[in-house]
PDB file of N, CA and C in Angstrom:
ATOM      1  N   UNK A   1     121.796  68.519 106.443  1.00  0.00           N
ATOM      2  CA  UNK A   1     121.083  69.080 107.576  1.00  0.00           C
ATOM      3  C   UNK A   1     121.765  70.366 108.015  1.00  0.00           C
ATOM      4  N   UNK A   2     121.050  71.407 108.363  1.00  0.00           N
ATOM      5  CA  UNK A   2     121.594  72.509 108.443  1.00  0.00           C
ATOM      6  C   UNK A   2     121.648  72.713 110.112  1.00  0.00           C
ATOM      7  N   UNK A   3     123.100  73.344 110.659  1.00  0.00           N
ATOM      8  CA  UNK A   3     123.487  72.909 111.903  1.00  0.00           C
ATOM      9  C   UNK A   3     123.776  74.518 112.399  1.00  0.00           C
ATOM     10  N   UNK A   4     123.418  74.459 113.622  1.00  0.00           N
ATOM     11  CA  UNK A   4     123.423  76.169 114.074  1.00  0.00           C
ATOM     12  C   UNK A   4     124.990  76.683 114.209  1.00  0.00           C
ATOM     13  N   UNK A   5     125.580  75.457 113.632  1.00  0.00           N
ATOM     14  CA  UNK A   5     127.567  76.704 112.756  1.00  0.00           C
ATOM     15  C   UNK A   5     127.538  76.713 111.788  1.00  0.00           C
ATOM     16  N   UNK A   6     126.495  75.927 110.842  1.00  0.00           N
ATOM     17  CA  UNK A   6     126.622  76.231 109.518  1.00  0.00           C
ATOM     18  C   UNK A   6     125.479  77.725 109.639  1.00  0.00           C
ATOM     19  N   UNK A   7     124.732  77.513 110.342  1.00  0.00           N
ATOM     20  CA  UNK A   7     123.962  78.875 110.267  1.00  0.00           C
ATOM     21  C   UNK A   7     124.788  80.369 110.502  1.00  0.00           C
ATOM     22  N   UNK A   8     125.438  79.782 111.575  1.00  0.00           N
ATOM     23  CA  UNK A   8     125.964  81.761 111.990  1.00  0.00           C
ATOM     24  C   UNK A   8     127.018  81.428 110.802  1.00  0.00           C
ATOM     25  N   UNK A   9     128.037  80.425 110.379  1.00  0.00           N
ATOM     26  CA  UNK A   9     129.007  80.683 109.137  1.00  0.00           C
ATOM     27  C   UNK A   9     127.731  81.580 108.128  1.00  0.00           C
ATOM     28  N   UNK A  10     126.860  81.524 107.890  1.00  0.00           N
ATOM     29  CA  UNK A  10     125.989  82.121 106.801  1.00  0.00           C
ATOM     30  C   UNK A  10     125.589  83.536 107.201  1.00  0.00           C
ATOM     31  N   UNK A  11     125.546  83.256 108.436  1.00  0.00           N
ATOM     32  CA  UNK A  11     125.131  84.978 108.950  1.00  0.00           C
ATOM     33  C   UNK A  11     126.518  85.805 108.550  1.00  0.00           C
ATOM     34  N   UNK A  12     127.655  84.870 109.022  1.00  0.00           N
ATOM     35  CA  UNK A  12     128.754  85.645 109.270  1.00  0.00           C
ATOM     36  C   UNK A  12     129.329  86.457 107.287  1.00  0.00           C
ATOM     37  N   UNK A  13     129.001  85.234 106.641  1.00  0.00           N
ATOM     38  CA  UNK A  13     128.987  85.843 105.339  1.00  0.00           C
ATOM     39  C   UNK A  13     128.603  86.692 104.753  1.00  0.00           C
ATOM     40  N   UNK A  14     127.065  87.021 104.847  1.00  0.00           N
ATOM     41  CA  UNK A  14     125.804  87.979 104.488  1.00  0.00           C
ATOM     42  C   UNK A  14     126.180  88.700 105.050  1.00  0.00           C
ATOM     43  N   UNK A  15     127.050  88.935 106.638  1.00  0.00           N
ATOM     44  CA  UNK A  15     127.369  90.221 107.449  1.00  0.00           C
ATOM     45  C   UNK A  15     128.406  91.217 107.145  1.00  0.00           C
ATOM     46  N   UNK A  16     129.088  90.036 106.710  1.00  0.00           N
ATOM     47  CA  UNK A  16     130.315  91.054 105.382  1.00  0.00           C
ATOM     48  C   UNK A  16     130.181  91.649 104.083  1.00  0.00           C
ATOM     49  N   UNK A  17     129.102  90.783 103.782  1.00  0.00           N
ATOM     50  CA  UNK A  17     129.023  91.573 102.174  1.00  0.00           C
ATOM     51  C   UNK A  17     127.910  92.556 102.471  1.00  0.00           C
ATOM     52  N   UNK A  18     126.918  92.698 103.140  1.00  0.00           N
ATOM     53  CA  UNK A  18     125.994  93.436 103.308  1.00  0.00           C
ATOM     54  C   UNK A  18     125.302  94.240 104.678  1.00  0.00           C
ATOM     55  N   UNK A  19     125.691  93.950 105.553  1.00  0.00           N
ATOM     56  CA  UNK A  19     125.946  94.235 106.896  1.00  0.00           C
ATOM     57  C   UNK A  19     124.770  93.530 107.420  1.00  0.00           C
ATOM     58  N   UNK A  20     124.394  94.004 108.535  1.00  0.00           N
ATOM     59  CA  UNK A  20     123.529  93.015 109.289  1.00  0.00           C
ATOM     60  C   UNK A  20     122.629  94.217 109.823  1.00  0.00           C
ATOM     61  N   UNK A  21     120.752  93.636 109.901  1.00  0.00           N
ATOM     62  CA  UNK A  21     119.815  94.322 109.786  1.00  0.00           C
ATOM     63  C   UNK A  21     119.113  93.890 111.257  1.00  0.00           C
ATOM     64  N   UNK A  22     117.924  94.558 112.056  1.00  0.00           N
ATOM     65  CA  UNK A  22     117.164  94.005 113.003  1.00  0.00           C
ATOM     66  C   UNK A  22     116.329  92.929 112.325  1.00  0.00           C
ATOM     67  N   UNK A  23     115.995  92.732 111.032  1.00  0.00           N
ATOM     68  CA  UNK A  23     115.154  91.822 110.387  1.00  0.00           C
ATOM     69  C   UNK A  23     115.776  90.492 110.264  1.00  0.00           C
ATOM     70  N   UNK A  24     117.259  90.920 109.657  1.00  0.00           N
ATOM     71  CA  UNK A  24     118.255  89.984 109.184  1.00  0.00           C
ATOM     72  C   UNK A  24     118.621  88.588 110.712  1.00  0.00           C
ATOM     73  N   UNK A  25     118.504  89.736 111.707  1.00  0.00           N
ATOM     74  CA  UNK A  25     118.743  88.802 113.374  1.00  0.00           C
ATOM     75  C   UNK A  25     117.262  88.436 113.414  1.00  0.00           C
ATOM     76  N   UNK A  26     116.500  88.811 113.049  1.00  0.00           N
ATOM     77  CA  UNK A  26     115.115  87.723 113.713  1.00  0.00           C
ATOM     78  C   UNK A  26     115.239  86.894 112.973  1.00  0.00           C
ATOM     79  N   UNK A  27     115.527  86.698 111.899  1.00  0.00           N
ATOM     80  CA  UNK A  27     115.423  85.724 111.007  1.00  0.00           C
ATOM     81  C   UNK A  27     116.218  85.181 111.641  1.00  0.00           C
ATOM     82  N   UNK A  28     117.296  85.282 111.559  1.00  0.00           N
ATOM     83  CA  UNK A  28     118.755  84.763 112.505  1.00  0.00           C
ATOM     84  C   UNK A  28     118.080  83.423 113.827  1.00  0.00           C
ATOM     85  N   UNK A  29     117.133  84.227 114.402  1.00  0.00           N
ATOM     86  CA  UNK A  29     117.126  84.273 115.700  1.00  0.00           C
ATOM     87  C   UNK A  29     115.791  83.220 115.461  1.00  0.00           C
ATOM     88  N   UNK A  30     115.062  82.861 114.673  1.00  0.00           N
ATOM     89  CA  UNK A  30     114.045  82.655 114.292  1.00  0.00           C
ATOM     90  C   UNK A  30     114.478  80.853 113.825  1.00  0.00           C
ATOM     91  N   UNK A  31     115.430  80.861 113.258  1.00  0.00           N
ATOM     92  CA  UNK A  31     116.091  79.984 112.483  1.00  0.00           C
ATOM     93  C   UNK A  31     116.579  78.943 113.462  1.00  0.00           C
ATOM     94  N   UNK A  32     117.170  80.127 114.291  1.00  0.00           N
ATOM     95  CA  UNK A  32     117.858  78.818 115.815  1.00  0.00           C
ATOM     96  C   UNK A  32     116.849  77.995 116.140  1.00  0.00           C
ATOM     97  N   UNK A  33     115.829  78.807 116.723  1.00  0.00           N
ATOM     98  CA  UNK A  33     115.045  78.371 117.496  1.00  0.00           C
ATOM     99  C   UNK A  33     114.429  77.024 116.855  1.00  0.00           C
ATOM    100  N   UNK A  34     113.798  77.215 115.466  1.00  0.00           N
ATOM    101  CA  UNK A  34     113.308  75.937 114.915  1.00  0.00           C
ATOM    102  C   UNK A  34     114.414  74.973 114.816  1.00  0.00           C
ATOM    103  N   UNK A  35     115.265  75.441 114.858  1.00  0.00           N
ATOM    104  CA  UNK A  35     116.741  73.803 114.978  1.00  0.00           C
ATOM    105  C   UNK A  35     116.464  73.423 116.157  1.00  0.00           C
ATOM    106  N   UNK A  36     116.459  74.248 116.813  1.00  0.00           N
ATOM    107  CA  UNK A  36     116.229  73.677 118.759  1.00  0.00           C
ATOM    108  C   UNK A  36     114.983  73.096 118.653  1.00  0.00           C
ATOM    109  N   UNK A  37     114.320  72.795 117.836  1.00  0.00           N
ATOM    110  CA  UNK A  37     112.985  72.363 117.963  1.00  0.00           C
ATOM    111  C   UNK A  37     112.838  70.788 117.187  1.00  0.00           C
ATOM    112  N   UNK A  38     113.841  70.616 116.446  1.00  0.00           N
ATOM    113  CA  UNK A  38     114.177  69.717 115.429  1.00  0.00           C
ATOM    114  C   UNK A  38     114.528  68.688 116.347  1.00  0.00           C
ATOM    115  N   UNK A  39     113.962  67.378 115.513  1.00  0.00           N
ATOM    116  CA  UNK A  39     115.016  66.136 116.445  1.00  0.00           C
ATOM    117  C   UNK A  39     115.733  65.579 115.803  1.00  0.00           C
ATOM    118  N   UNK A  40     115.816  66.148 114.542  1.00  0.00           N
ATOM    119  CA  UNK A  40     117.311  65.587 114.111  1.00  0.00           C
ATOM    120  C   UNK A  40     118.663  66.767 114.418  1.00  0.00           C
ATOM    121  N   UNK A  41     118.024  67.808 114.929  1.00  0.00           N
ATOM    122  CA  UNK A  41     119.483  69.146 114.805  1.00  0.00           C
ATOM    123  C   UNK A  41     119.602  68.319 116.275  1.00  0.00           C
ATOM    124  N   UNK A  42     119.206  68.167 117.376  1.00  0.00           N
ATOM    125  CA  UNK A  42     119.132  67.815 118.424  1.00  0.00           C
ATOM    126  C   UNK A  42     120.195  66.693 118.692  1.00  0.00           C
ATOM    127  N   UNK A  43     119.945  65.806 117.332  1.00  0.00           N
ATOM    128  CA  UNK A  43     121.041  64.764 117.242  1.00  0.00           C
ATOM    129  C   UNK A  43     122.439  64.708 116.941  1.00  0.00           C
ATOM    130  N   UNK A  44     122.273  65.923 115.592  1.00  0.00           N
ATOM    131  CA  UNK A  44     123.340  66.758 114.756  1.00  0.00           C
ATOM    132  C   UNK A  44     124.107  67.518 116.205  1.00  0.00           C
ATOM    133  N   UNK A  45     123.465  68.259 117.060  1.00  0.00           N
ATOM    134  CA  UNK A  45     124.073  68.819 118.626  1.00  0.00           C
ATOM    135  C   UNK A  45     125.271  67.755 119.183  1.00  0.00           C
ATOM    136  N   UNK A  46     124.336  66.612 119.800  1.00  0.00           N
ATOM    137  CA  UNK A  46     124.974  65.930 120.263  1.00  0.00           C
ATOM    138  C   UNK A  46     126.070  65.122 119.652  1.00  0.00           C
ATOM    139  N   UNK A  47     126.441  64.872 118.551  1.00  0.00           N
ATOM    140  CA  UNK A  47     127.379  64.402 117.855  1.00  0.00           C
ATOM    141  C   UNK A  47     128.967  65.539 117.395  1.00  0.00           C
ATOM    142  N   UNK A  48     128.165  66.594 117.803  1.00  0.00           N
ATOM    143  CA  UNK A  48     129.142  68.054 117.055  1.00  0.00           C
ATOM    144  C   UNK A  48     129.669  68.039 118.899  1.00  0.00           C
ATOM    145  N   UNK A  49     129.291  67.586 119.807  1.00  0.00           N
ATOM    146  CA  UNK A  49     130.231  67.978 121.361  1.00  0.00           C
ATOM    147  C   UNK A  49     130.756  66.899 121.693  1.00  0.00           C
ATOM    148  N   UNK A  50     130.701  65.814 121.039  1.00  0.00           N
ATOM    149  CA  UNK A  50     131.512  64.346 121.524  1.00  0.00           C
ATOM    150  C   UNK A  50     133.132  64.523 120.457  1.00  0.00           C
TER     151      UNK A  50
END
């Protein structure tokens, strides 16, 4: 399951080898949002702050 630190770790990668684009952050930004929408990232959340 893909978890919004495994996401920015991926941004943060792609941002070094290739820099980072306004397209590259919507996607970015695009990506969160459907995790926040998920009820399993929701679960994956609550287990990653205990």
């Amino acid at each position: 399951m893909m978890t919004e630190k495994i996401l920015y770790e991926r941004l943060m990668l792609y941002k070094s080898k290739h820099g980072v684009t306004q397209e590259v952050l919507q996607h970015y930004h695009w990506a969160l949002d459907t995790l926040k929408q998920h009820p399993l990232a929701k679960s994956c959340r609550a287990q990653e702050k205990m």
